[in-house]
C-alpha atoms as a PDB file:
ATOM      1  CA  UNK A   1     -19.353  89.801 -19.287  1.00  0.00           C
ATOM      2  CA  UNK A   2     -18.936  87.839 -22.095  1.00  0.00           C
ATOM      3  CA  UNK A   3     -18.276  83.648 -22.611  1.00  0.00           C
ATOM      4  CA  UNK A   4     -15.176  83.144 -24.529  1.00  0.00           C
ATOM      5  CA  UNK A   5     -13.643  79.530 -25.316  1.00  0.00           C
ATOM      6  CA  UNK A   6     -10.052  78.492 -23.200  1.00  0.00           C
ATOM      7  CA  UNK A   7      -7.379  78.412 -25.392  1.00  0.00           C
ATOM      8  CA  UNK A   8      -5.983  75.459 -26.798  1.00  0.00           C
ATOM      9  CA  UNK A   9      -3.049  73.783 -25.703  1.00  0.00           C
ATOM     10  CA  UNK A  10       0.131  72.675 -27.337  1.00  0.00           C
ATOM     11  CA  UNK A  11      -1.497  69.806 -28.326  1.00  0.00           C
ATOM     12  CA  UNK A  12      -4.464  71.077 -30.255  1.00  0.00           C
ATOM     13  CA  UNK A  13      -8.157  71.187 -29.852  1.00  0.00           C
ATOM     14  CA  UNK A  14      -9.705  68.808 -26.730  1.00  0.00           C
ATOM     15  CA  UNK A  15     -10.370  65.509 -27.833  1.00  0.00           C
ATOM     16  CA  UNK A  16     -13.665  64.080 -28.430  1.00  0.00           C
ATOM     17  CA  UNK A  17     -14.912  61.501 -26.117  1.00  0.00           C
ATOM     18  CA  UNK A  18     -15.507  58.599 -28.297  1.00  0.00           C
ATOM     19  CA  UNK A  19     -19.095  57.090 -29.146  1.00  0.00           C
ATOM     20  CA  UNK A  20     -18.800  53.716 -27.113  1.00  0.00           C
ATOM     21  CA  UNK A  21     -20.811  52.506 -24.350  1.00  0.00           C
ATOM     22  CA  UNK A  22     -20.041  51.995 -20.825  1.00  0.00           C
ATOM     23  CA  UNK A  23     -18.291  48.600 -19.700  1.00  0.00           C
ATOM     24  CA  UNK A  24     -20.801  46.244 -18.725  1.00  0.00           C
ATOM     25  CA  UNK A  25     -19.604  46.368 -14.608  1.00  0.00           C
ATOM     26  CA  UNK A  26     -19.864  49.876 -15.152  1.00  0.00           C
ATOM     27  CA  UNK A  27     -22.032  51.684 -11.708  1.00  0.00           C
ATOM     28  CA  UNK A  28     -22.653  55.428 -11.875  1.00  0.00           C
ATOM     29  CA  UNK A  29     -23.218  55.249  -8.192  1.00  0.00           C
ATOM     30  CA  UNK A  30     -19.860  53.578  -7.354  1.00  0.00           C
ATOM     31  CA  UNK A  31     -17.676  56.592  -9.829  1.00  0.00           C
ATOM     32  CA  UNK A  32     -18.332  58.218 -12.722  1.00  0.00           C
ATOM     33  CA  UNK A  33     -17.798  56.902 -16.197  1.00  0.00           C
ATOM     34  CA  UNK A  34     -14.244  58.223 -17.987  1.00  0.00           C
ATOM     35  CA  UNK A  35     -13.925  56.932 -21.655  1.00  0.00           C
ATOM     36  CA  UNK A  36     -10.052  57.257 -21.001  1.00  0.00           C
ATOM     37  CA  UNK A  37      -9.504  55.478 -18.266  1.00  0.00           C
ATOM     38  CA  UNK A  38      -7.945  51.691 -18.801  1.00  0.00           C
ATOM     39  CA  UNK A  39     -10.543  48.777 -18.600  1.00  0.00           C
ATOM     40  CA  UNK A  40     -10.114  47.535 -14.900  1.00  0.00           C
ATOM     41  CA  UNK A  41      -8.025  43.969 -15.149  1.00  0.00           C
ATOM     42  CA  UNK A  42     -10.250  41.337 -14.258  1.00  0.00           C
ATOM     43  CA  UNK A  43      -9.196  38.576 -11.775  1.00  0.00           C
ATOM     44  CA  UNK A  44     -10.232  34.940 -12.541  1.00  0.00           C
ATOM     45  CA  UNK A  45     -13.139  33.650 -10.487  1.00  0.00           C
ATOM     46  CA  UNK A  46     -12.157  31.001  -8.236  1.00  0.00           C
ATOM     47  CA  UNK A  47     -14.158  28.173  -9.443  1.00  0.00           C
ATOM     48  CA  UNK A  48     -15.785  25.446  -6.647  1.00  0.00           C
ATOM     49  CA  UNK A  49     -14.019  26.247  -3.380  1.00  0.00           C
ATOM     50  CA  UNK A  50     -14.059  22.569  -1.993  1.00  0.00           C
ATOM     51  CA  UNK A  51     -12.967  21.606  -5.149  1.00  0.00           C
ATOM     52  CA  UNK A  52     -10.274  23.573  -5.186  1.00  0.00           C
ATOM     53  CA  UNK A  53      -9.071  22.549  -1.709  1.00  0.00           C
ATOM     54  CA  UNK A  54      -9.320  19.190  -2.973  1.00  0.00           C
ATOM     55  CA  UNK A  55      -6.970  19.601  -5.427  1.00  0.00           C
ATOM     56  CA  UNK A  56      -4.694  21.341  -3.804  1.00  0.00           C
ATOM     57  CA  UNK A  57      -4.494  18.405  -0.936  1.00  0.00           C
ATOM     58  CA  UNK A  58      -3.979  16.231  -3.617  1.00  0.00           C
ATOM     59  CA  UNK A  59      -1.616  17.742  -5.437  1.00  0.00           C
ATOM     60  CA  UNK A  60       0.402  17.971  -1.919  1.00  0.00           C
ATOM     61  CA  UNK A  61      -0.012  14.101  -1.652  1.00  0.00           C
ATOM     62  CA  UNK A  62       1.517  13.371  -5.372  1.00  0.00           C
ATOM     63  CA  UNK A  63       4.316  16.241  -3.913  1.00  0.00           C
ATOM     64  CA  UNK A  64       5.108  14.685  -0.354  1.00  0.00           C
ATOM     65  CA  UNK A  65       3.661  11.232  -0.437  1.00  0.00           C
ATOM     66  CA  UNK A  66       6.424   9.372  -2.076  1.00  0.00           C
ATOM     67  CA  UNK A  67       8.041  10.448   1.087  1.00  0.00           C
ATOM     68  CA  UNK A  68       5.706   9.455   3.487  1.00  0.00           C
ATOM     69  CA  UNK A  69       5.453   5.987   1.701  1.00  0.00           C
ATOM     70  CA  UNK A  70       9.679   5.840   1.747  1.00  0.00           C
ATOM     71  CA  UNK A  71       9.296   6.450   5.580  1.00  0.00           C
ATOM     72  CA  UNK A  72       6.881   3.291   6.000  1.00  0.00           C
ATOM     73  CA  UNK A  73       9.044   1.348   3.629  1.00  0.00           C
ATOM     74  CA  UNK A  74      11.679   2.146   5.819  1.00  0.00           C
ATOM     75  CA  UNK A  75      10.192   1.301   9.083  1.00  0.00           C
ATOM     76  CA  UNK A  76       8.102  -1.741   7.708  1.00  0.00           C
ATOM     77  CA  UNK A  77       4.961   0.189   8.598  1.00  0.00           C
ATOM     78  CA  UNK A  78       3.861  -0.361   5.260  1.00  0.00           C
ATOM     79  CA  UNK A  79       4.141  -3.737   4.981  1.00  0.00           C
ATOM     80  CA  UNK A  80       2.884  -4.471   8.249  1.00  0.00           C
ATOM     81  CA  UNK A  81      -0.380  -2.340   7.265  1.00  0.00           C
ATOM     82  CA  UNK A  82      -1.021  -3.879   3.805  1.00  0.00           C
ATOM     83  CA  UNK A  83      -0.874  -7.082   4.994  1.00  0.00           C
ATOM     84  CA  UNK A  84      -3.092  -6.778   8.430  1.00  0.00           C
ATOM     85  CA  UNK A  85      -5.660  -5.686   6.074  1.00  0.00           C
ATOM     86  CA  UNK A  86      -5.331  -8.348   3.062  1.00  0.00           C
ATOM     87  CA  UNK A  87      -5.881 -10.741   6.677  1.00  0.00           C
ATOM     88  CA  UNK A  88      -9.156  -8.516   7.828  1.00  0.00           C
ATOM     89  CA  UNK A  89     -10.477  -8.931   4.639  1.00  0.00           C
ATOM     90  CA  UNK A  90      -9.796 -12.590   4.068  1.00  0.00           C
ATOM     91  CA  UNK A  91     -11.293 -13.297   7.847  1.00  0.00           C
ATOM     92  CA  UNK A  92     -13.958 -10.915   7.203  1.00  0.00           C
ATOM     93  CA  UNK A  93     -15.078 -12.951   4.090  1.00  0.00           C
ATOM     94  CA  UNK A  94     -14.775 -15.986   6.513  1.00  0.00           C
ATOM     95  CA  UNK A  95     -16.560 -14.694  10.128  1.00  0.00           C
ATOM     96  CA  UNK A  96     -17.781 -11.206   9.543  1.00  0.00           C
ATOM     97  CA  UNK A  97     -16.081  -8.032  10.261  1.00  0.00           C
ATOM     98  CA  UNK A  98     -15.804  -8.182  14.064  1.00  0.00           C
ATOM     99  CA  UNK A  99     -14.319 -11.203  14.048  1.00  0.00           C
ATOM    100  CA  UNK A 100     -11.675 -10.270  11.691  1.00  0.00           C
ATOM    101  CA  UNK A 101     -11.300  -6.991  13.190  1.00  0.00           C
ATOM    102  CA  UNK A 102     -10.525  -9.416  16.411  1.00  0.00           C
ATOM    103  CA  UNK A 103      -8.326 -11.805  15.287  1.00  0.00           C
ATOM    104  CA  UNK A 104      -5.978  -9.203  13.648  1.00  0.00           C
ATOM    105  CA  UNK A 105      -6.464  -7.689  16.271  1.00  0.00           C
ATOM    106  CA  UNK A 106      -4.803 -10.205  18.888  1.00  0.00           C
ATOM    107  CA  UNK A 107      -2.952 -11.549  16.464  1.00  0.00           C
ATOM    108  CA  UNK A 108      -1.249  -7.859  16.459  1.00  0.00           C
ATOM    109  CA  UNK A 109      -0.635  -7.835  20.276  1.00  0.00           C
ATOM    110  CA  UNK A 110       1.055 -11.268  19.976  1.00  0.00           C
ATOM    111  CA  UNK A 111       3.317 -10.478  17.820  1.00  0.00           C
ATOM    112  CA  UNK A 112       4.289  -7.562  19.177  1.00  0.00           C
ATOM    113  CA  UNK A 113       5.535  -9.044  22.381  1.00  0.00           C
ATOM    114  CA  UNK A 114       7.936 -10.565  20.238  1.00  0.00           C
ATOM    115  CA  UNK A 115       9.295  -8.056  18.504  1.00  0.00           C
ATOM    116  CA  UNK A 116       9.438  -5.682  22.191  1.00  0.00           C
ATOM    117  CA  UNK A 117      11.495  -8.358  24.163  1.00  0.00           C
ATOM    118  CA  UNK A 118      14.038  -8.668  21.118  1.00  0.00           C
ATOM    119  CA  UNK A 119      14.372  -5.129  20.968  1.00  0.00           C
ATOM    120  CA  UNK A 120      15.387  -4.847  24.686  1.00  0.00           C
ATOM    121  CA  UNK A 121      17.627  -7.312  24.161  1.00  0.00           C
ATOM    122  CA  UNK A 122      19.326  -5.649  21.657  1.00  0.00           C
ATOM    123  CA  UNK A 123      18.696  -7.127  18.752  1.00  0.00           C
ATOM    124  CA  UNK A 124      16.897  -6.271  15.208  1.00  0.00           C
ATOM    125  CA  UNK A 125      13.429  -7.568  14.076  1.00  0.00           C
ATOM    126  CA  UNK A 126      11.690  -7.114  11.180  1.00  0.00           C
ATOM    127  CA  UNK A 127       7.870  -6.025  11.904  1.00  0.00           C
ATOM    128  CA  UNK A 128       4.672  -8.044  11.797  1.00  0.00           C
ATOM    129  CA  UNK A 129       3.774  -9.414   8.574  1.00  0.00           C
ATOM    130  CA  UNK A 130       0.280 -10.758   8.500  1.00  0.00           C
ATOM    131  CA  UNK A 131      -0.495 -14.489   6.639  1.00  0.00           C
ATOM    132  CA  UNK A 132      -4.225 -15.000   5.816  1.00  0.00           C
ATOM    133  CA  UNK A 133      -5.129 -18.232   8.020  1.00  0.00           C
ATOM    134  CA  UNK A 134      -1.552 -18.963   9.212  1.00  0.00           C
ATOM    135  CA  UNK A 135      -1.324 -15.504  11.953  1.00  0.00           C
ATOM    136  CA  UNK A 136       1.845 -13.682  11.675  1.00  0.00           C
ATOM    137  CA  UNK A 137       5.307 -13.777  11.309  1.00  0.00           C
ATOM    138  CA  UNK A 138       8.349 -11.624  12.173  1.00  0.00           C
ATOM    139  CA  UNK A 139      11.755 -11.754  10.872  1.00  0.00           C
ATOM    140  CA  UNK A 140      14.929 -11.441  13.418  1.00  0.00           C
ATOM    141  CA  UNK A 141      17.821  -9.934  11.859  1.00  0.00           C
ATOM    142  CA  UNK A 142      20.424 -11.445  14.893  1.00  0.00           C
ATOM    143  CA  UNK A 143      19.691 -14.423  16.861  1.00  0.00           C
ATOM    144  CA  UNK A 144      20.641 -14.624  20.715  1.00  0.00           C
ATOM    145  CA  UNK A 145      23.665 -16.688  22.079  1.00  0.00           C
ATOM    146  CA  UNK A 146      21.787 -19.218  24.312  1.00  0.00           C
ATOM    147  CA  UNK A 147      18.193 -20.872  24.314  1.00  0.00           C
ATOM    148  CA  UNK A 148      17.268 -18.922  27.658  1.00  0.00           C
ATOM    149  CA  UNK A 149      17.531 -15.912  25.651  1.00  0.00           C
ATOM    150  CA  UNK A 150      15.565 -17.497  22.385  1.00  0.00           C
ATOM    151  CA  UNK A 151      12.877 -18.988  24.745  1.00  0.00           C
ATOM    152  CA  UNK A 152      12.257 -15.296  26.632  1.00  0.00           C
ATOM    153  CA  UNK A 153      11.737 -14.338  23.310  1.00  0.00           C
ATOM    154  CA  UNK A 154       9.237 -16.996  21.976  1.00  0.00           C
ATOM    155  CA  UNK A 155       7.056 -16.595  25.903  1.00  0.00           C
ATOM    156  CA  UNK A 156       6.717 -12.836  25.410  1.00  0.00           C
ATOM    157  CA  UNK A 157       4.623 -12.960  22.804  1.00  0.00           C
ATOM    158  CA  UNK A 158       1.756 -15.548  24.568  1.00  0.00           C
ATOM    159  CA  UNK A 159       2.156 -12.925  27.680  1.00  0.00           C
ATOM    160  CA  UNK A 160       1.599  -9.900  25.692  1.00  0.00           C
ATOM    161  CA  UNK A 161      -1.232 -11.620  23.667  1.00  0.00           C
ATOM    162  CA  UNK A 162      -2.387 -12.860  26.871  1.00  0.00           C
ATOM    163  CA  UNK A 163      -3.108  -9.733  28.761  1.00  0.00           C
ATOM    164  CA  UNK A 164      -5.100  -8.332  25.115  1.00  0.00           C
ATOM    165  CA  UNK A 165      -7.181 -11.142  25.693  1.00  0.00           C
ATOM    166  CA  UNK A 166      -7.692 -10.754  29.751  1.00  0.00           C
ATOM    167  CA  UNK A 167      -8.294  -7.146  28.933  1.00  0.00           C
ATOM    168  CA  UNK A 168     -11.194  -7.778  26.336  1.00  0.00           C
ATOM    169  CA  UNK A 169     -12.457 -10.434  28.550  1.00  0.00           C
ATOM    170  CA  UNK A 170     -12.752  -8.089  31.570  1.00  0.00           C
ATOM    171  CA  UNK A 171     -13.997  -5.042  29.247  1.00  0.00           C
ATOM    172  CA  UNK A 172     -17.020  -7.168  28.147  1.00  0.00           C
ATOM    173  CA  UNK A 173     -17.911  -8.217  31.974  1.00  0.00           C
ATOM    174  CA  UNK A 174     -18.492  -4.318  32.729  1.00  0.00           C
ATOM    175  CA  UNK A 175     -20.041  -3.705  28.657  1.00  0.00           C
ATOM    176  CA  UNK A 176     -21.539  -7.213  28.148  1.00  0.00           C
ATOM    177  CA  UNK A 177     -20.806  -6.126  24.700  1.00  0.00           C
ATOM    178  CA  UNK A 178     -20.801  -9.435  22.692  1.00  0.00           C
ATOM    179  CA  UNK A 179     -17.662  -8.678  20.423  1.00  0.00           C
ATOM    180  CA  UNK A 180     -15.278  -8.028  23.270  1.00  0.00           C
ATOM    181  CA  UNK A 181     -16.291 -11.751  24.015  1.00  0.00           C
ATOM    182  CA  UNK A 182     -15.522 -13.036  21.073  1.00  0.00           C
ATOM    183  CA  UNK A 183     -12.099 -11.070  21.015  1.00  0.00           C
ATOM    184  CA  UNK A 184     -10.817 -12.688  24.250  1.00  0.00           C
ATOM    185  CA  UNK A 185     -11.933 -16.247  23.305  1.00  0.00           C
ATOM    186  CA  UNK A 186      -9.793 -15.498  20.286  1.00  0.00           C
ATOM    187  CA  UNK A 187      -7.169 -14.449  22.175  1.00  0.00           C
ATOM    188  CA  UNK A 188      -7.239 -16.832  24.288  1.00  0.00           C
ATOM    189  CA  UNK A 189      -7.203 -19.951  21.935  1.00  0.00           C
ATOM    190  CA  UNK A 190      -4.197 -18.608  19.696  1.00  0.00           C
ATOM    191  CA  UNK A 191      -2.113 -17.550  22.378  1.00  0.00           C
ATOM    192  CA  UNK A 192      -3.198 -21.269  23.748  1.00  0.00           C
ATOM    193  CA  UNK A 193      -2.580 -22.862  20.222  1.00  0.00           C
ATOM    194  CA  UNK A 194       0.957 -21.078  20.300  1.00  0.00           C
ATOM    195  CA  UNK A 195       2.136 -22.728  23.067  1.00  0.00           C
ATOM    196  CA  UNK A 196       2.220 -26.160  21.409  1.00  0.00           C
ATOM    197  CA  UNK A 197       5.938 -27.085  22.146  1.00  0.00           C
ATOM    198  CA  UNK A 198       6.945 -27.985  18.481  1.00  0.00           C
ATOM    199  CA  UNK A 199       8.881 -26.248  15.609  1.00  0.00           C
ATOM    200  CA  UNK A 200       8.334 -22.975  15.017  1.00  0.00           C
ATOM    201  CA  UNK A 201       5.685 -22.597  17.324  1.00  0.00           C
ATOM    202  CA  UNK A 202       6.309 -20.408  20.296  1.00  0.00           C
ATOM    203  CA  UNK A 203       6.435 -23.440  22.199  1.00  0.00           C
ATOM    204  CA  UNK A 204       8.999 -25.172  20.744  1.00  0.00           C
ATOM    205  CA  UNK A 205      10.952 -22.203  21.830  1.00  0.00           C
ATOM    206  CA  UNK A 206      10.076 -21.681  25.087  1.00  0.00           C
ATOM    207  CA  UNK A 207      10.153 -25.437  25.954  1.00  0.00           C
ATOM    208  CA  UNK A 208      13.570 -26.181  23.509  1.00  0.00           C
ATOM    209  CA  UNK A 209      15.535 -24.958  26.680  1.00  0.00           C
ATOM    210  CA  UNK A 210      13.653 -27.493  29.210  1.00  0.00           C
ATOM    211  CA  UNK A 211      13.993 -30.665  27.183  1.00  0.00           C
ATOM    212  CA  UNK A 212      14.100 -31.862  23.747  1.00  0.00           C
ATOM    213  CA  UNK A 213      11.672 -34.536  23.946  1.00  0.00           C
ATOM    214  CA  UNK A 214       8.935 -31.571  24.092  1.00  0.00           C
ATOM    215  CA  UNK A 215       9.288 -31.740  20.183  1.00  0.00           C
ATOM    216  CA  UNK A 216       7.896 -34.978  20.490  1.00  0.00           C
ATOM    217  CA  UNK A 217       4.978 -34.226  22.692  1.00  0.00           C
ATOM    218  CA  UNK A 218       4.344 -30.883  20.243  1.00  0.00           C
ATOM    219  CA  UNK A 219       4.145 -33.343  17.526  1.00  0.00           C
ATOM    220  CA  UNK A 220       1.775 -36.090  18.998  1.00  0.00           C
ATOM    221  CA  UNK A 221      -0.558 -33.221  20.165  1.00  0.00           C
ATOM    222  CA  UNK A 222      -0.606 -31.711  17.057  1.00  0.00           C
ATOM    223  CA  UNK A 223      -1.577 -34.783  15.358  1.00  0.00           C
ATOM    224  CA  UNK A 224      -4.210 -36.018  17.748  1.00  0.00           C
ATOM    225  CA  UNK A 225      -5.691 -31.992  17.527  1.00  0.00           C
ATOM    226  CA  UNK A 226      -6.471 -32.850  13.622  1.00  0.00           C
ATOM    227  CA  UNK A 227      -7.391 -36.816  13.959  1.00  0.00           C
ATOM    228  CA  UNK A 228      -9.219 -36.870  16.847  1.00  0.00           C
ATOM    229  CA  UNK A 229     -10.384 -33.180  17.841  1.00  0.00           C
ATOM    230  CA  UNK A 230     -11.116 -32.037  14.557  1.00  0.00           C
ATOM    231  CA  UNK A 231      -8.732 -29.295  14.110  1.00  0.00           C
ATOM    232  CA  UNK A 232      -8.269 -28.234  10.465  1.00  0.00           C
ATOM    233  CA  UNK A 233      -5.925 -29.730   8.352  1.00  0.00           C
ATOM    234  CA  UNK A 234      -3.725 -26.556   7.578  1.00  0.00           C
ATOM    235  CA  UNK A 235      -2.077 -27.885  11.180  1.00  0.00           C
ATOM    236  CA  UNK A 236      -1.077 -30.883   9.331  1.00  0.00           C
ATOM    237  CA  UNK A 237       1.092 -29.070   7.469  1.00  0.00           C
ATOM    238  CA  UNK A 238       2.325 -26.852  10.841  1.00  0.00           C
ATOM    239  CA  UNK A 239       3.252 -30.520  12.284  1.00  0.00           C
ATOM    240  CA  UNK A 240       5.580 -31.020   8.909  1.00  0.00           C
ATOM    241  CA  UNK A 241       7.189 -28.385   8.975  1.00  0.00           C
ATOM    242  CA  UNK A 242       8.090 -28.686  12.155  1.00  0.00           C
ATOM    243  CA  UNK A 243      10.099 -32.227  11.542  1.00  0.00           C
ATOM    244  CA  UNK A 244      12.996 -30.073  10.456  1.00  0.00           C
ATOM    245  CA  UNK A 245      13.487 -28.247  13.632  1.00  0.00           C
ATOM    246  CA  UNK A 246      12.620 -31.232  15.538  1.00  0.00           C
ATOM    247  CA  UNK A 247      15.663 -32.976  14.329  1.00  0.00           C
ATOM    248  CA  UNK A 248      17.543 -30.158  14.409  1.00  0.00           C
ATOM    249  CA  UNK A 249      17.065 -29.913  18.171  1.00  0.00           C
ATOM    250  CA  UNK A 250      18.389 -33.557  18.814  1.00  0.00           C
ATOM    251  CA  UNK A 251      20.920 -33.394  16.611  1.00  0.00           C
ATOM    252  CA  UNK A 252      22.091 -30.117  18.882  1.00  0.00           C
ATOM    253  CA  UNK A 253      20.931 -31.236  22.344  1.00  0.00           C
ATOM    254  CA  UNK A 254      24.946 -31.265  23.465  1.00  0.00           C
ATOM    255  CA  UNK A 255      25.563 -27.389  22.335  1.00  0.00           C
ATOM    256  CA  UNK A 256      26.723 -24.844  24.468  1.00  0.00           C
ATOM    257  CA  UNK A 257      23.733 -23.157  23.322  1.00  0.00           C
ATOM    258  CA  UNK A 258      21.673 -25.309  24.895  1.00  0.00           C
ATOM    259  CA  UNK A 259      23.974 -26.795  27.804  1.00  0.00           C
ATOM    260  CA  UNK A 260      25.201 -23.135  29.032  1.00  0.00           C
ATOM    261  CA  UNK A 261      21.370 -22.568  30.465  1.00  0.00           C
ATOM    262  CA  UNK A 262      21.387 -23.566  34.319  1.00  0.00           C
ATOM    263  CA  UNK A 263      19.122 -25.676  35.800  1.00  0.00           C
ATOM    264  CA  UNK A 264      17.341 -23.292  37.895  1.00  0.00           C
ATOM    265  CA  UNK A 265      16.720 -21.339  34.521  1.00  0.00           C
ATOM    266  CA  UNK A 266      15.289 -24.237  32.559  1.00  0.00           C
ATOM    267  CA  UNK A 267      12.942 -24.950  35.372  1.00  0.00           C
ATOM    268  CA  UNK A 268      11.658 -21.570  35.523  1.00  0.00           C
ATOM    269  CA  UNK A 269      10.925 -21.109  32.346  1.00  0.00           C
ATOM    270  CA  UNK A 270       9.291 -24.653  32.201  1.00  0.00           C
ATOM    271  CA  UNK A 271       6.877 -23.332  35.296  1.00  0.00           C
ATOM    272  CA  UNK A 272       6.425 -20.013  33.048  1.00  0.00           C
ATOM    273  CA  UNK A 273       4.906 -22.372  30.645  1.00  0.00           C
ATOM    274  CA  UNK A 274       3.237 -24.565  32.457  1.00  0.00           C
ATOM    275  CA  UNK A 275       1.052 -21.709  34.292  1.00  0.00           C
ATOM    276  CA  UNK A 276       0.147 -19.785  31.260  1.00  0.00           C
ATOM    277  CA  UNK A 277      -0.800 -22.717  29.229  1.00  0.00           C
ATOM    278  CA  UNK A 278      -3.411 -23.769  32.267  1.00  0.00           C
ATOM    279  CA  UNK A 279      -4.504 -19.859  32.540  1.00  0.00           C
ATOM    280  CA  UNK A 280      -5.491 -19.740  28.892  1.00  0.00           C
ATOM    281  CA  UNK A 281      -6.705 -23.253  28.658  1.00  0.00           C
ATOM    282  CA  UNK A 282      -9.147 -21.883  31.678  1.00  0.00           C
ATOM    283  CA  UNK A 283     -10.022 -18.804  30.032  1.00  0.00           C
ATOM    284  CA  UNK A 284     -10.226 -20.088  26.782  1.00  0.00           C
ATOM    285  CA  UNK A 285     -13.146 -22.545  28.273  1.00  0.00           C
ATOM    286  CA  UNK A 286     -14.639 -19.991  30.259  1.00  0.00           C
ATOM    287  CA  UNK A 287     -15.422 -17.986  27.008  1.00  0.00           C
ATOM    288  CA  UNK A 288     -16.100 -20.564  24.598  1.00  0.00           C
ATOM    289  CA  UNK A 289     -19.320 -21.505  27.705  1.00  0.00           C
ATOM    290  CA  UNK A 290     -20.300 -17.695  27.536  1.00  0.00           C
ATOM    291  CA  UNK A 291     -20.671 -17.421  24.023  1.00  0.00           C
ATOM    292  CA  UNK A 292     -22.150 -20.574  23.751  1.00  0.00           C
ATOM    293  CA  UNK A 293     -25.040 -19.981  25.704  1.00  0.00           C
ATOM    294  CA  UNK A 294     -25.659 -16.020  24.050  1.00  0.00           C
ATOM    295  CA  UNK A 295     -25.316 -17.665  20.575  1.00  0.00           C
ATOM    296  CA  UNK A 296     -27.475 -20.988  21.542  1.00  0.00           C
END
């Protein structure tokens, strides 16, 4: 039997494979090698994994954070935030970082109490916003109708700064750990400090509804706390700027506002003050003595 040759097809003679070597990723073992087949595409490499899921979480940020920061804008997280730490750092240049981490710390709780009590009384308040070496501050957008109602307002915040205080005091008798100490004597001296019955102190409020002639005795205190206790001098300028508010109260003593609060009220709220102000004066010494004797 002889070999003879297919015949051609319609379109002429087979073609010739041409003279070209095999891709580079070429494997005989894997398929074998067909000039005529397309090149296979090639797909990018992906280039450093973690930094490629670092970009992409920061390209989400530039996406969604302007969101994020319009939310805390919104809700004066934000501002509250920034400034607690422009405080940490300015007290952590002055005392270290625990005792910044403290202070803004109890400073925190304090004001808080504020700004819960007006909010179940209905009314708007801005949030915290933190003053390096002057505490904290918060805005209300609506004032109450009567003194009772101003001076619940100006108490809750030495209660709730109060408890922080008890809370870091009793955490350190089961730790001993030092900085807990420190934390509750803070406490326990601003929440103290804040009860001074003048200006814009919380205990002008609280005490505005008792008497007027508080103002007075916030004033002389004040004064004597710089002259003869050695307190710093920024207080100086907390006992001017209370002269304002001092007047103002005399000048008002025969509102409604003031005159609507009944007796048994006023009294109350005078005992209120009276008990907390010996509780932290107590507690205040009681830590200052513990503290001095594991720093001496």
């Amino acid at each position: 039997m002889s070999w003879a040759p297919p015949p051609y097809g319609p379109s002429g003679p087979p073609r010739v494979p041409p003279e070209q070597p095999p891709p580079a990723d070429y494997d005989p073992w894997q398929q074998p090698y067909d000039p005529y087949r397309p090149p296979r595409p090639v797909s990018p490499r992906r280039r450093g994994g973690v930094l490629g899921a670092l970009l992409a979480v920061l390209a989400a940020i530039a996406a969604y954070g302007k969101y994020a920061l319009l939310f805390l804008l919104k809700f004066g997280a934000f501002q509250t935030l920034l400034s607690l730490l422009i405080s940490f750092g300015a007290y952590a240049l002055f005392g270290g970082p625990w005792f910044a981490a403290g202070l803004v710390l109890m400073i925190l709780c304090h004001e808080m109490g504020h700004v819960v009590e007006i909010r179940r009384q209905g009314m708007r308040a801005s949030a915290p916003l933190f003053i390096p070496f002057f505490g904290a501050a918060i805005f209300q957008r609506q004032h109450p109708t009567d003194a009772l109602k101003q001076a619940q307002i100006g108490i809750a915040g030495p209660i709730a700064g109060t408890v922080a205080a008890t809370v870091a005091f009793v955490l350190y008798g089961s730790t001993h750990w030092v900085p807990l100490l420190l934390w509750a004597y803070l406490g326990f001296f601003i929440n103290l400090f804040n009860l001074i019955p003048i200006g814009m102190l919380d205990g002008g409020w609280i005490l505005a509804v008792v008497s007027k002639w508080f103002q007075v005795l916030g004033l002389v205190a004040l004064v004597l706390a710089v002259f003869w206790f050695g307190f710093s001098p920024i207080v100086l300028i907390i006992a001017v700027l209370a002269i304002p508010a001092m007047i103002e109260r005399f000048r008002n003593d025969s509102l409604p506002y003031y005159r609507s609060v009944p007796v048994p009220a006023r009294l109350a709220m005078g005992a209120a003050w009276l008990f907390l102000t010996g509780y932290l004066g107590f507690a205040a010494f009681q830590a200052h003595q513990i503290l001095q004797t594991l720093v001496g």
